[in-house]
Protein backbone atom coordinates (compact mmCIF):
# COMPACT_ATOMS: atom_id res chain seq x y z
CA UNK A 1 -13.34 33.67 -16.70
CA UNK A 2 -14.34 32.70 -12.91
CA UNK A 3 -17.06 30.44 -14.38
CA UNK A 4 -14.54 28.76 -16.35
CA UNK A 5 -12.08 28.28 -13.99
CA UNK A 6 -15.03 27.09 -10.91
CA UNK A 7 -16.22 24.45 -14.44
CA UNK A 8 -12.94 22.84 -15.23
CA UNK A 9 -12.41 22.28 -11.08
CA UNK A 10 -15.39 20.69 -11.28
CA UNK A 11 -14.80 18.58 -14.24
CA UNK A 12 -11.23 17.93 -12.85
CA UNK A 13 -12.59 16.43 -9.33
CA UNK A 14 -14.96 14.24 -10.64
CA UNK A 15 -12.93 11.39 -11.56
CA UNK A 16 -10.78 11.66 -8.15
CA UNK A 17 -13.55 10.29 -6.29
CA UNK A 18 -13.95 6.53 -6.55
CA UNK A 19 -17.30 5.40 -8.23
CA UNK A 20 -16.13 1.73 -6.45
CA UNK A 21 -17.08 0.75 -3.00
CA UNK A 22 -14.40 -1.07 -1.25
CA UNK A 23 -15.52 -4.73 -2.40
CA UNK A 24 -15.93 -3.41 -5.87
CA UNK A 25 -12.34 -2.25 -5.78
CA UNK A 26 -11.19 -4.89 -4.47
CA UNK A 27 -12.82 -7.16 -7.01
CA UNK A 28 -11.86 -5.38 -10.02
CA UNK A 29 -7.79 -4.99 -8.63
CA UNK A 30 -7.97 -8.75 -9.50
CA UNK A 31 -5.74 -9.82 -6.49
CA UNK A 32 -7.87 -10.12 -3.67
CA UNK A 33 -9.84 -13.21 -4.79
CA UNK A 34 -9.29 -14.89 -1.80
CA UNK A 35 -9.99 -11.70 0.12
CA UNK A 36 -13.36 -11.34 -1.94
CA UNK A 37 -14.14 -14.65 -1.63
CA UNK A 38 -13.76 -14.90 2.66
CA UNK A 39 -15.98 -11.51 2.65
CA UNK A 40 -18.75 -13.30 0.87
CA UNK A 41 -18.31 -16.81 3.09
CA UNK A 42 -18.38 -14.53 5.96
CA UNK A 43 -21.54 -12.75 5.10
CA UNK A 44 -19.78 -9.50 4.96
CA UNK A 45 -20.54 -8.05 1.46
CA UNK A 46 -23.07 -5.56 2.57
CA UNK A 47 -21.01 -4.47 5.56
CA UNK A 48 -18.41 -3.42 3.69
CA UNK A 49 -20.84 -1.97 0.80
CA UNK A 50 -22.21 -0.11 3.34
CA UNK A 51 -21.87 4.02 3.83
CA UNK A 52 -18.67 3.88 5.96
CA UNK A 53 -16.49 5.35 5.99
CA UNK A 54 -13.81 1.93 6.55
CA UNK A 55 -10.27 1.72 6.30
CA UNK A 56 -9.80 -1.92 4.94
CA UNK A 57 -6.05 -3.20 6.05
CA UNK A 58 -6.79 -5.63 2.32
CA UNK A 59 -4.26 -8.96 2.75
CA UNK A 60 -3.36 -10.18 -1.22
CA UNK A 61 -4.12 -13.68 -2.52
CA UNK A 62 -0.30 -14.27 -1.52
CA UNK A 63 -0.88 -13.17 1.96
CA UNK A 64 -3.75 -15.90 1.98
CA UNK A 65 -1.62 -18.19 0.25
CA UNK A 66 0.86 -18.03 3.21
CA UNK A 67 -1.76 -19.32 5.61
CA UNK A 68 -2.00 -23.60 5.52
CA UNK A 69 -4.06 -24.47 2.83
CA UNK A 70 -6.48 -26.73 5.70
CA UNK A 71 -6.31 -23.74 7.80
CA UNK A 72 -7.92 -21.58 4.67
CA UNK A 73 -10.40 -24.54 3.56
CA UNK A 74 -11.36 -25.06 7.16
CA UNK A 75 -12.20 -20.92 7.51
CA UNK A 76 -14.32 -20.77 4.19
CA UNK A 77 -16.96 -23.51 5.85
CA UNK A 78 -20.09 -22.47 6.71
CA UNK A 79 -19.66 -24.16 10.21
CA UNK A 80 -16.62 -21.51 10.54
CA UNK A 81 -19.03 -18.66 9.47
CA UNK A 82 -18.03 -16.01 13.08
CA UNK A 83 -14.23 -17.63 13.55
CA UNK A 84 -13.56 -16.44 9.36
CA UNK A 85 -16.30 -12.59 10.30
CA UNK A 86 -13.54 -12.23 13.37
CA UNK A 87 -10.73 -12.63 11.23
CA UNK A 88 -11.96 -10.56 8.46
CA UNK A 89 -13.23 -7.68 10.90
CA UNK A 90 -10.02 -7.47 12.48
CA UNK A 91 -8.53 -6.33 9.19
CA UNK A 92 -11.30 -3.50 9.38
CA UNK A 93 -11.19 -0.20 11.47
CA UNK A 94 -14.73 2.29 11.12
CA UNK A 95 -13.50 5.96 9.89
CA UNK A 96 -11.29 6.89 7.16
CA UNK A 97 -7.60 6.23 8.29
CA UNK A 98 -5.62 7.67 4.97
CA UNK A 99 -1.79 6.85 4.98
CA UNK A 100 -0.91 10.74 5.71
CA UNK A 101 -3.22 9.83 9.18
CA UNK A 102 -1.96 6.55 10.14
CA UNK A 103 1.77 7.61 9.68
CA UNK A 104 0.92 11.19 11.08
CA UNK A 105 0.37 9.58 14.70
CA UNK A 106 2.64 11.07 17.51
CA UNK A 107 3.91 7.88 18.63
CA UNK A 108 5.66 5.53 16.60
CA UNK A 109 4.05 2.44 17.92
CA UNK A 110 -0.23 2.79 18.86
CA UNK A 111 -3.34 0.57 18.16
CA UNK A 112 -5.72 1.40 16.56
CA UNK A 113 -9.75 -0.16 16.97
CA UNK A 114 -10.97 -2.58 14.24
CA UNK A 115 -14.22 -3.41 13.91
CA UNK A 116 -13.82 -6.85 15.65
CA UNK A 117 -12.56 -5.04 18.75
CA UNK A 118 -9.50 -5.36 19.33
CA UNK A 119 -6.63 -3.33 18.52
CA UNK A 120 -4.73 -3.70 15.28
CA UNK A 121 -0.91 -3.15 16.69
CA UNK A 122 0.55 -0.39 13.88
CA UNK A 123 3.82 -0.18 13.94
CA UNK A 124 6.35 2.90 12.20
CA UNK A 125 9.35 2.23 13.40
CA UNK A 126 10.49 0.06 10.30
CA UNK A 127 7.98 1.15 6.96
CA UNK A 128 4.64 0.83 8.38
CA UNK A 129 3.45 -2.45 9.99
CA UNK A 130 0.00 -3.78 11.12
CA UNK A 131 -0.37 -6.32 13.44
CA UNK A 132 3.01 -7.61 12.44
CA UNK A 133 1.97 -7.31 8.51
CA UNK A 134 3.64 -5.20 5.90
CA UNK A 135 1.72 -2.30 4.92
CA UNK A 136 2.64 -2.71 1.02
CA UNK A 137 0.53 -0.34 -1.13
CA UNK A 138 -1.65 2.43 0.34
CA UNK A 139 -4.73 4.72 0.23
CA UNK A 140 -6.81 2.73 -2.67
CA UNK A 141 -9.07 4.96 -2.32
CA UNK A 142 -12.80 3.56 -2.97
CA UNK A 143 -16.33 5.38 -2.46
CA UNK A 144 -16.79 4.39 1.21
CA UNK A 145 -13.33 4.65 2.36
CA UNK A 146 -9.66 3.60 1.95
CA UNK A 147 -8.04 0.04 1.34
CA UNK A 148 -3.98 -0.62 2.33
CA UNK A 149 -2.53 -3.24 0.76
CA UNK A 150 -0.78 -6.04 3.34
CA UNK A 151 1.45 -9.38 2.60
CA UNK A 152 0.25 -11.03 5.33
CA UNK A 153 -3.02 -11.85 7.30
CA UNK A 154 -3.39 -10.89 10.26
CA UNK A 155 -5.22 -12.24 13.35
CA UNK A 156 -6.93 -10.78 15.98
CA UNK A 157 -5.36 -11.25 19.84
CA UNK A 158 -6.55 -15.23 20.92
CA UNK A 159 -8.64 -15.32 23.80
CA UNK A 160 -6.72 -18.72 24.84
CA UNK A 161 -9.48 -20.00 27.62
CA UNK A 162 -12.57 -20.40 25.40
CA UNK A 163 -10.29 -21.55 22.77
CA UNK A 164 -9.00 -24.59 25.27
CA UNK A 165 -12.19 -25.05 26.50
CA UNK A 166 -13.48 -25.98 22.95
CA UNK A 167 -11.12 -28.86 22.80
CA UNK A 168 -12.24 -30.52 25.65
């Protein structure tokens, strides 16, 4: 009866872990086109195909959509290739942060290290709140890590000087 027992666990774990790496999942959920399609104009489809573990904070097409439509166009250019990486690695953070972790924190407002470098701002004091976004669906779990759904993109910190000294 032990073999039995040990055979169904087996059987029963196999489809909890998700045959879809995070792009994958992210494809197939249908509402991250604009998501999908930034990754690819940012060259970051095999980053985020890659072992991981990542904890993708994933903004929705409507989170895009709340962005200017130039300011979107203008990001997808090839010229804009490392502003539109930045952006996109600031929604990432290496290791596997699962809801149960992120809310689990002993203070109620920390940051946390994306891949980009600078913090991502979370925030429990209302829901859960990244960088000023909404946390609105969590732990999509995929085969290299764990995607939370937010209504809003979010940017990393400006370093104002180079950005004025551009404009001159």
């Amino acid at each position: 009866a032990g073999l039995t027992v040990a055979g169904a666990l087996r059987l029963a774990s196999v489809p909890a872990r998700a045959a879809d790496d995070i792009v994958d999942t992210a494809v197939k959920a249908g509402t991250f086109n604009t998501l999908v399609a930034a990754v690819k104009a940012a060259g970051l489809v095999e980053t985020l195909k890659g072992k991981g573990p990542f904890t993708v904070f994933a903004p929705t097409d409507e989170a895009f959509a709340k962005l200017p439509k130039a300011t979107l166009e203008s990001l997808l250019r090839p010229e804009n290739k490392g502003k539109l990486a930045s952006i996109l690695t600031y929604h990432v953070v290496a290791g596997k942060y699962d809801a149960a972790r992120i809310t689990g924190a002993k203070s109620k407002q920390y940051g946390v290290k994306s891949v980009q470098g600078a913090n991502i701002a979370v925030d429990l004091r209302s829901g859960v709140k990244v960088s000023g976004a909404n946390v609105v669906k969590t732990d999509v779990l995929t085969s290299n890590g764990v995607i939370h759904v937010i209504d809003t993109v979010i940017l990393p910190p400006e370093k104002q000087v180079s950005a004025r000294r551009r404009h001159h």
